[in-house]
PDB file of N, CA and C in Angstrom:
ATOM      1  N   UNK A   1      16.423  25.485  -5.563  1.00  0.00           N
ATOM      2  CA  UNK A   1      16.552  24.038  -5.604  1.00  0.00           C
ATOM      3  C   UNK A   1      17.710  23.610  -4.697  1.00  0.00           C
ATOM      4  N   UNK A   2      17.663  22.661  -4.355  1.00  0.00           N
ATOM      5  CA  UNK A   2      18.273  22.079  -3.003  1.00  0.00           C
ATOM      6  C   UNK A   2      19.120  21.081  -4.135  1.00  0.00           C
ATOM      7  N   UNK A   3      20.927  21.330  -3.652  1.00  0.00           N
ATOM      8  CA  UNK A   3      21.521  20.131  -4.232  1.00  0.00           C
ATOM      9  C   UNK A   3      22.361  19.740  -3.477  1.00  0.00           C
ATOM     10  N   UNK A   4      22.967  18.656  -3.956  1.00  0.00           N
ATOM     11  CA  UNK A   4      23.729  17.788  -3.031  1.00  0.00           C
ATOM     12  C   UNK A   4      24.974  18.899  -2.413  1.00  0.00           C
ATOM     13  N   UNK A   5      25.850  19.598  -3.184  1.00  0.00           N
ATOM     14  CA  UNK A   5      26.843  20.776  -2.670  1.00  0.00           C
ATOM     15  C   UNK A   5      25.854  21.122  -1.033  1.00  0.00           C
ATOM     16  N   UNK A   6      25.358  21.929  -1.602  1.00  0.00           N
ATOM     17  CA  UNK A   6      24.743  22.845  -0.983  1.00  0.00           C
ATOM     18  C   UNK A   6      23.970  22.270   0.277  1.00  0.00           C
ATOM     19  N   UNK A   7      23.795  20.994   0.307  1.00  0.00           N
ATOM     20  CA  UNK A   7      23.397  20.209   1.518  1.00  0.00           C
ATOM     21  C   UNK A   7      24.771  19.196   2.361  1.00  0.00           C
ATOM     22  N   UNK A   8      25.700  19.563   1.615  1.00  0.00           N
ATOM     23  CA  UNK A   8      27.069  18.845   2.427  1.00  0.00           C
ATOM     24  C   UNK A   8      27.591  19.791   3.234  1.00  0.00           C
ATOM     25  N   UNK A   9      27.463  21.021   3.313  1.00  0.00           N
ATOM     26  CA  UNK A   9      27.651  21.957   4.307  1.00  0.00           C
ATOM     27  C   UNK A   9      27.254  22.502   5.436  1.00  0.00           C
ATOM     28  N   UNK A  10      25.707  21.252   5.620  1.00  0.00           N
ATOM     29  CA  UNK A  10      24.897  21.573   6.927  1.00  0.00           C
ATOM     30  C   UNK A  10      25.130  20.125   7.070  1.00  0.00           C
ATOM     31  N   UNK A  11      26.419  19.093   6.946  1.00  0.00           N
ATOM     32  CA  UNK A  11      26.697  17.874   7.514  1.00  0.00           C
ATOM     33  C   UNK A  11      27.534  18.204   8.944  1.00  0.00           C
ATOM     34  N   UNK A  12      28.509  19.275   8.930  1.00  0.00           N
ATOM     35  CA  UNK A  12      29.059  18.852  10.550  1.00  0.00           C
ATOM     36  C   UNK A  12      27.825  20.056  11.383  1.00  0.00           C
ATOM     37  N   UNK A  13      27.327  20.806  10.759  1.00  0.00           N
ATOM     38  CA  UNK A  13      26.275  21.330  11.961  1.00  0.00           C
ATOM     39  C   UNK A  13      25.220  20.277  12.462  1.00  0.00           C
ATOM     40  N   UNK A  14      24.951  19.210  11.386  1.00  0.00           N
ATOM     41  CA  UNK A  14      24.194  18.140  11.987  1.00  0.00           C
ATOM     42  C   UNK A  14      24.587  17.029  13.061  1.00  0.00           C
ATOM     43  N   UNK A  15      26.199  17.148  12.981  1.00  0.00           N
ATOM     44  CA  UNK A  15      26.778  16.258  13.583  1.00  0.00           C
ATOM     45  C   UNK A  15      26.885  16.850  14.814  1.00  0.00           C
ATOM     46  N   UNK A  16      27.072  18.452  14.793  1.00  0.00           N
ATOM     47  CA  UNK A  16      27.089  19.024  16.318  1.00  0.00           C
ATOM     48  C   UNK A  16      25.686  18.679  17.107  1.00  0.00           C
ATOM     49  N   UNK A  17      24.641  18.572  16.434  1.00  0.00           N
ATOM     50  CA  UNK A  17      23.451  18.745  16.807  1.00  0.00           C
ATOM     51  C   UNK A  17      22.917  17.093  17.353  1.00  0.00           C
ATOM     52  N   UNK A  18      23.363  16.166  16.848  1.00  0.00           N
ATOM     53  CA  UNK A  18      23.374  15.168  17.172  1.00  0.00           C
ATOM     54  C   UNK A  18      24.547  14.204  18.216  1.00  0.00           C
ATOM     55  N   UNK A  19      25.566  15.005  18.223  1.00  0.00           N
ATOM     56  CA  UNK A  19      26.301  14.183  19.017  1.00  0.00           C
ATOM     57  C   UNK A  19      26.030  14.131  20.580  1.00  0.00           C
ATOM     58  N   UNK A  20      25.660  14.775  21.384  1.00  0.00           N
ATOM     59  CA  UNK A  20      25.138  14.422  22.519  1.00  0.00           C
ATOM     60  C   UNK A  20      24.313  13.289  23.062  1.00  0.00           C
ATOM     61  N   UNK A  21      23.188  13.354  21.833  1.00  0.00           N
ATOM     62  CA  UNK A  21      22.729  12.098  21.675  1.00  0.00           C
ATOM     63  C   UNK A  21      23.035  10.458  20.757  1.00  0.00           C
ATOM     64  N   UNK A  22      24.346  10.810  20.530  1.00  0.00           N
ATOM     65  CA  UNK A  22      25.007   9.721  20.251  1.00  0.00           C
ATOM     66  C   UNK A  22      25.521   8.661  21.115  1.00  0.00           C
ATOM     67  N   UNK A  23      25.536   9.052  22.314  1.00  0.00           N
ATOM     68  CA  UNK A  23      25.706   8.323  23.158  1.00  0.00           C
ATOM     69  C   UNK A  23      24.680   7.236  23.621  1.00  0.00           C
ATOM     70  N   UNK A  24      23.702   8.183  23.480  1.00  0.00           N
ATOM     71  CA  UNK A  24      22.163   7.491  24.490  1.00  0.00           C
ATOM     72  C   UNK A  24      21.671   6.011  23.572  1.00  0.00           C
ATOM     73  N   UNK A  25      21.988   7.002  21.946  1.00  0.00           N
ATOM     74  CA  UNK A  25      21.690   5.903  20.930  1.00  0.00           C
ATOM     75  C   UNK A  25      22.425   4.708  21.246  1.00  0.00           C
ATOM     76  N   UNK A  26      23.937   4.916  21.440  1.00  0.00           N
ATOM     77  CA  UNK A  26      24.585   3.987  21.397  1.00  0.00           C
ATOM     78  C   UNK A  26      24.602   2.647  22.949  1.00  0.00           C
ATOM     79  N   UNK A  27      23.775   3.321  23.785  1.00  0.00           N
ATOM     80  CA  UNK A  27      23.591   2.822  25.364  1.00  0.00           C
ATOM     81  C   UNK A  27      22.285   1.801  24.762  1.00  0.00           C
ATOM     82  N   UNK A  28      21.485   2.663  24.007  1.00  0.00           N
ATOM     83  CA  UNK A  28      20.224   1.843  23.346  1.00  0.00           C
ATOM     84  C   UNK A  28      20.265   0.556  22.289  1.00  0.00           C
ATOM     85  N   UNK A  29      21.641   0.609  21.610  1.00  0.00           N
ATOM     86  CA  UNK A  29      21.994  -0.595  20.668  1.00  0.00           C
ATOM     87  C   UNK A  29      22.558  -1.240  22.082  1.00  0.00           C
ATOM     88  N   UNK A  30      23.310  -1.353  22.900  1.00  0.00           N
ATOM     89  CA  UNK A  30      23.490  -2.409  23.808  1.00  0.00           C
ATOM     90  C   UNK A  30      22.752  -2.976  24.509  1.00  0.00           C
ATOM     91  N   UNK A  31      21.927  -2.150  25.020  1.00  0.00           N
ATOM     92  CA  UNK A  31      20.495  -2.923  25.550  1.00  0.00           C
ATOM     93  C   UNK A  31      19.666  -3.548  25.194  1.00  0.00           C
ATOM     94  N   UNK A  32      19.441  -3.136  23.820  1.00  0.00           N
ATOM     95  CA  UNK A  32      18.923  -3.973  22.912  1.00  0.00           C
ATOM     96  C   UNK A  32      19.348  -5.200  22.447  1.00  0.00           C
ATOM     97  N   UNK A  33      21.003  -4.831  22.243  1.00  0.00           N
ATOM     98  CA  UNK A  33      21.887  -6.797  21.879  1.00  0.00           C
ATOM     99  C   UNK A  33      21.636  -7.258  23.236  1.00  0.00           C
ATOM    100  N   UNK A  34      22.332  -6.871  24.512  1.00  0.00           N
ATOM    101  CA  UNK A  34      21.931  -8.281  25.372  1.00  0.00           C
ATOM    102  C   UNK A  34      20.412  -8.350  25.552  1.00  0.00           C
ATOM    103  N   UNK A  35      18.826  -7.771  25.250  1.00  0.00           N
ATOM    104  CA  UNK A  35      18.076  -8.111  25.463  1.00  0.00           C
ATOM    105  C   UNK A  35      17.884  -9.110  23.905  1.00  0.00           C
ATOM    106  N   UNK A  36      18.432  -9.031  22.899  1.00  0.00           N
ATOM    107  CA  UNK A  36      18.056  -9.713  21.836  1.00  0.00           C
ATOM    108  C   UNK A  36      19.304 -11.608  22.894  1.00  0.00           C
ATOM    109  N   UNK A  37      20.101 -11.163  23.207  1.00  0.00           N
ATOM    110  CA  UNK A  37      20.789 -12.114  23.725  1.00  0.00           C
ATOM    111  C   UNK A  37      20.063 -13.121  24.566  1.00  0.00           C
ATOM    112  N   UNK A  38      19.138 -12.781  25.288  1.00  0.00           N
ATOM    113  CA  UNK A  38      18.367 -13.409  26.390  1.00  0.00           C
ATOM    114  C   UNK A  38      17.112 -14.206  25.782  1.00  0.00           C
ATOM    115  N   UNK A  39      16.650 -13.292  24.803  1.00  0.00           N
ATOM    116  CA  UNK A  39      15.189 -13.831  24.167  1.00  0.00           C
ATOM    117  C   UNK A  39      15.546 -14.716  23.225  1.00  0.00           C
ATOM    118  N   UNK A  40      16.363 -14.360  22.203  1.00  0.00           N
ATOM    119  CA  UNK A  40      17.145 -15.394  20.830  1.00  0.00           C
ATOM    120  C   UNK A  40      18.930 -15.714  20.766  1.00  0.00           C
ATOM    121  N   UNK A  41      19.289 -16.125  21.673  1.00  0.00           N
ATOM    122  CA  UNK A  41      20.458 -16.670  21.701  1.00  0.00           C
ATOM    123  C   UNK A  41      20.894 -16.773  20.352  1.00  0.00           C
ATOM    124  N   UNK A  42      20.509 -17.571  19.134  1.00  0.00           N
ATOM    125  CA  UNK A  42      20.827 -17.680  17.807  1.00  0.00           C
ATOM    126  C   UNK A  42      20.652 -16.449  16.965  1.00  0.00           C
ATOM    127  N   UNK A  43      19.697 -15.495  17.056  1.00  0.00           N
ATOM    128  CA  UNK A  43      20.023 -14.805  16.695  1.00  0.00           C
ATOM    129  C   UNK A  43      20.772 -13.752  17.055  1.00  0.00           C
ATOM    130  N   UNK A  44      21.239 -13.559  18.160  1.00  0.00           N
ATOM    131  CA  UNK A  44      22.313 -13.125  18.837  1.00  0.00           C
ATOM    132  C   UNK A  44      23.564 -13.161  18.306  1.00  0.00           C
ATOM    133  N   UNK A  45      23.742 -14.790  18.600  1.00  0.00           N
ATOM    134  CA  UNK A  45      24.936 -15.037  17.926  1.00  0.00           C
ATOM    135  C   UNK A  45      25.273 -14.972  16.362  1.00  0.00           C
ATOM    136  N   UNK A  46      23.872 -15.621  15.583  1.00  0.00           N
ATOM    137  CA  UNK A  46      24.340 -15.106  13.881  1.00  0.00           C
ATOM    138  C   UNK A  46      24.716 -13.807  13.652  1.00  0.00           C
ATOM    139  N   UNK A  47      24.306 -12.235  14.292  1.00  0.00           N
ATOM    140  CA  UNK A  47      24.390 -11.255  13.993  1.00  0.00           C
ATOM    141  C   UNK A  47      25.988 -10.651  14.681  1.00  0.00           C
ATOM    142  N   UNK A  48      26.163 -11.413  16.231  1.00  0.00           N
ATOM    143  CA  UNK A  48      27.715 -11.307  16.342  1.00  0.00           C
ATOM    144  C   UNK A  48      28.678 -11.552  15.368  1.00  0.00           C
ATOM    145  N   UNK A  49      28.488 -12.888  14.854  1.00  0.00           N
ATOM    146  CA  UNK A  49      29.106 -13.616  14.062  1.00  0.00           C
ATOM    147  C   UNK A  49      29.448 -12.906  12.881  1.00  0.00           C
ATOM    148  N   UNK A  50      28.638 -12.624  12.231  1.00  0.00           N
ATOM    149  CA  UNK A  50      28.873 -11.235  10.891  1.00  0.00           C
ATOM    150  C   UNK A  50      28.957  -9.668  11.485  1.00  0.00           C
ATOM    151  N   UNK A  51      29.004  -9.441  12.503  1.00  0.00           N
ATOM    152  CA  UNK A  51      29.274  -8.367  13.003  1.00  0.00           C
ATOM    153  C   UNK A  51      28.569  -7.507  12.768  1.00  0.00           C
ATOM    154  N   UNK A  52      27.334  -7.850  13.076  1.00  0.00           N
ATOM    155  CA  UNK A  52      25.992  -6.854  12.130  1.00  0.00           C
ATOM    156  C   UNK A  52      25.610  -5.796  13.510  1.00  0.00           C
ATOM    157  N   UNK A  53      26.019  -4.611  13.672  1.00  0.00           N
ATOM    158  CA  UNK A  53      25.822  -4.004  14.980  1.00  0.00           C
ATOM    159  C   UNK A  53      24.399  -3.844  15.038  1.00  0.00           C
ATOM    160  N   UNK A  54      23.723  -3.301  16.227  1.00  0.00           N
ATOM    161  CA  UNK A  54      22.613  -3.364  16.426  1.00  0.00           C
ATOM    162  C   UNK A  54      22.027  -1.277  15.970  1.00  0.00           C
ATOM    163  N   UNK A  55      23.081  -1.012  15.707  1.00  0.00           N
ATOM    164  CA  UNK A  55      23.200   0.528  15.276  1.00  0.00           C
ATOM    165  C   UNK A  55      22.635   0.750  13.767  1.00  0.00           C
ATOM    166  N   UNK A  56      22.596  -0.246  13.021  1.00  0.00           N
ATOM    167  CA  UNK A  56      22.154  -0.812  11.529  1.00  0.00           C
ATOM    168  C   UNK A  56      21.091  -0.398  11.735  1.00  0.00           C
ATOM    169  N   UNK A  57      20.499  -1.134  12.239  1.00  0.00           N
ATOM    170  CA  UNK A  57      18.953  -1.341  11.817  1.00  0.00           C
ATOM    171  C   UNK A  57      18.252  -0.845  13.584  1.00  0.00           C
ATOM    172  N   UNK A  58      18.713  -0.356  14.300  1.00  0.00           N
ATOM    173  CA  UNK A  58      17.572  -0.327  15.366  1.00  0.00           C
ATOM    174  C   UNK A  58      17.072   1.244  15.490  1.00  0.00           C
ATOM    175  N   UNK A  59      18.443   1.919  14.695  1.00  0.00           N
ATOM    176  CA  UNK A  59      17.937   3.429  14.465  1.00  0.00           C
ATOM    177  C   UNK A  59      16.875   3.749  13.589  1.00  0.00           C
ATOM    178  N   UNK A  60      16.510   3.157  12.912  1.00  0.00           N
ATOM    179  CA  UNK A  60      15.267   3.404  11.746  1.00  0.00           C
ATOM    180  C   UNK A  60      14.308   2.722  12.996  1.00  0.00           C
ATOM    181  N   UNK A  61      13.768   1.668  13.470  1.00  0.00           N
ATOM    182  CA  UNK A  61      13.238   1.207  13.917  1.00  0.00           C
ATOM    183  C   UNK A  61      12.869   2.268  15.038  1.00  0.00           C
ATOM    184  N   UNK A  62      13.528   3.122  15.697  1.00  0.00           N
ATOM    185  CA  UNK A  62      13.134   3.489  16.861  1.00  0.00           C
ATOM    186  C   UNK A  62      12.604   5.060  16.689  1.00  0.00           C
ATOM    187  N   UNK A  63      13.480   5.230  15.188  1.00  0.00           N
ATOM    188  CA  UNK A  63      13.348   6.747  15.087  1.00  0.00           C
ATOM    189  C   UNK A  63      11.842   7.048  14.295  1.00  0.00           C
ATOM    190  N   UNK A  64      11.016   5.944  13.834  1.00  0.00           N
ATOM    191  CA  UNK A  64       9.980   5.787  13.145  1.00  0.00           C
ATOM    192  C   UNK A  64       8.941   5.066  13.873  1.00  0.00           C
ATOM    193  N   UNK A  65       9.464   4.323  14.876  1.00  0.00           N
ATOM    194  CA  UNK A  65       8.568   4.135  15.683  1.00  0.00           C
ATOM    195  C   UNK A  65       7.878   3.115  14.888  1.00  0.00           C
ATOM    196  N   UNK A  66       9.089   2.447  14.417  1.00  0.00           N
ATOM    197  CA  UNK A  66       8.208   1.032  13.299  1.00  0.00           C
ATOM    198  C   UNK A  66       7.395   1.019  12.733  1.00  0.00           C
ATOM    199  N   UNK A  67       6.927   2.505  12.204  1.00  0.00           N
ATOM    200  CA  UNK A  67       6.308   2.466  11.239  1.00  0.00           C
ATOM    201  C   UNK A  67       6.161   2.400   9.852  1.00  0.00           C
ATOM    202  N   UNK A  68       7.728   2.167   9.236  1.00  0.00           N
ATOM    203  CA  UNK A  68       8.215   1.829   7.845  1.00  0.00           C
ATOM    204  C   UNK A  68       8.721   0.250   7.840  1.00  0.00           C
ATOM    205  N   UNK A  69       8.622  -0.288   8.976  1.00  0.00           N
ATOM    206  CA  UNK A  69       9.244  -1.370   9.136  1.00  0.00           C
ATOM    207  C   UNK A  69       8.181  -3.345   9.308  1.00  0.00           C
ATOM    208  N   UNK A  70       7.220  -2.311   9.783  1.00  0.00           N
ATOM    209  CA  UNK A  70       6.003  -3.452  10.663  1.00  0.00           C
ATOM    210  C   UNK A  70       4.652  -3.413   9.740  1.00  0.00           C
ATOM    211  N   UNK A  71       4.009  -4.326   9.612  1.00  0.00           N
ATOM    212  CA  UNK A  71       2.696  -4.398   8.954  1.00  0.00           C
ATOM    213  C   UNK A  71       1.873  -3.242   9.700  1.00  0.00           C
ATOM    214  N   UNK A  72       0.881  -2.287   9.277  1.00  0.00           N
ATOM    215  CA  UNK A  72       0.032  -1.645   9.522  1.00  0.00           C
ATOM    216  C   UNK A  72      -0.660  -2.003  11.115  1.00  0.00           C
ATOM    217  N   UNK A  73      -1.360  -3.041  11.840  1.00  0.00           N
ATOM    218  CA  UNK A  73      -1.922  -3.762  12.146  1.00  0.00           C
ATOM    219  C   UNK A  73      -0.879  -3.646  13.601  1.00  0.00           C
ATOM    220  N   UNK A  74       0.278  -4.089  13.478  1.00  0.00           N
ATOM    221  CA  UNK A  74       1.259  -4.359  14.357  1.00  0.00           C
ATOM    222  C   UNK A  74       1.670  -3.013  14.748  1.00  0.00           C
ATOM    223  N   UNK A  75       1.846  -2.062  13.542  1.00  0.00           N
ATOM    224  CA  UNK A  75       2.122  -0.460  14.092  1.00  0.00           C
ATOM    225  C   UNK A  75       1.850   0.227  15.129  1.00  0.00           C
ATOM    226  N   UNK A  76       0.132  -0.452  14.685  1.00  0.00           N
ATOM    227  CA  UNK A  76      -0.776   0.455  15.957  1.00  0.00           C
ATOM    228  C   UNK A  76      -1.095  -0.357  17.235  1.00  0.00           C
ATOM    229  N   UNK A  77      -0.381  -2.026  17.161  1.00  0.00           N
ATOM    230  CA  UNK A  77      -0.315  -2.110  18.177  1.00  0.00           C
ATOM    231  C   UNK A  77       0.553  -1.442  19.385  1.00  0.00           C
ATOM    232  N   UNK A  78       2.275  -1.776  18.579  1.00  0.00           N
ATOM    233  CA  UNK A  78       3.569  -0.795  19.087  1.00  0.00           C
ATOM    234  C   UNK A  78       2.754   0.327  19.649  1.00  0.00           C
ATOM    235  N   UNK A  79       2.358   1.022  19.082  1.00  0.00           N
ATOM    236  CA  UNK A  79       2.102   2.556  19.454  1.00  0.00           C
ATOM    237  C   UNK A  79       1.240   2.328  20.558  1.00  0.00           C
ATOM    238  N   UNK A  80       0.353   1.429  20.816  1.00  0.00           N
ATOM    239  CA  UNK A  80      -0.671   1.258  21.727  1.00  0.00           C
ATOM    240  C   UNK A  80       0.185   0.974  22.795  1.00  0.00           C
ATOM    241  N   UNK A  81       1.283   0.076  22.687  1.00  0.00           N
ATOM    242  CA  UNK A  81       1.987  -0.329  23.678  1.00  0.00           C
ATOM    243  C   UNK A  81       2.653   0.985  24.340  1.00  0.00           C
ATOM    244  N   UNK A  82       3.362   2.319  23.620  1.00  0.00           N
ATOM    245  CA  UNK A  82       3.990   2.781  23.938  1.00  0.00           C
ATOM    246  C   UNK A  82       3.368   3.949  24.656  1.00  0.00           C
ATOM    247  N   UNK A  83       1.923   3.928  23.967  1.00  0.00           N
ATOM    248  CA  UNK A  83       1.222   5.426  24.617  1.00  0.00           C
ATOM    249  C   UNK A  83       0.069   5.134  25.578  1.00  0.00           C
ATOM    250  N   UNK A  84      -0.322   3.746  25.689  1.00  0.00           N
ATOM    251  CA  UNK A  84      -1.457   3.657  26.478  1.00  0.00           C
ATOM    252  C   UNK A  84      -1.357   2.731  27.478  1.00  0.00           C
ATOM    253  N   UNK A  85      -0.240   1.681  27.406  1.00  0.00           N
ATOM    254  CA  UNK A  85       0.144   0.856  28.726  1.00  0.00           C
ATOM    255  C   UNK A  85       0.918   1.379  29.359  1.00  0.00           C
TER     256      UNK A  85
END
């Protein structure tokens, strides 16, 4: 059985394993705020305003490929967008 101990000890090997790509992630939340900047100015600014980084919420979004996030319908559009245009 898998417990919490015993899974806090493969936390900095995960962190080795991921930090390279911590960067790219983090190149990807900026591109994303000034493209959210250009399309919704207001929401731009409400999320500056509370300081809501774009690191919150765009990592689930990208790492799932919006599929926990988007109606069914819209999923397979995304995906259509990403694999067939």
């Amino acid at each position: 059985m898998i417990t919490i101990p015993s899974i806090l000890h493969l936390l900095p090997l995960i962190a080795v394993c991921l930090a390279p790509h911590q960067e790219a992630v983090q190149l990807d939340g900026q591109v994303l705020f000034s493209l959210l900047r250009k399309v919704s100015l207001v929401a731009y600014r409400h999320l500056k305003k509370h300081q809501v980084d774009p690191l919150i919420y765009m990592t689930e979004w990208f790492m799932c490929l919006f599929s926990r996030t988007l109606p069914w319908a819209t999923v397979l559009r995304v995906w259509d967008m990403f694999l067939c245009e």
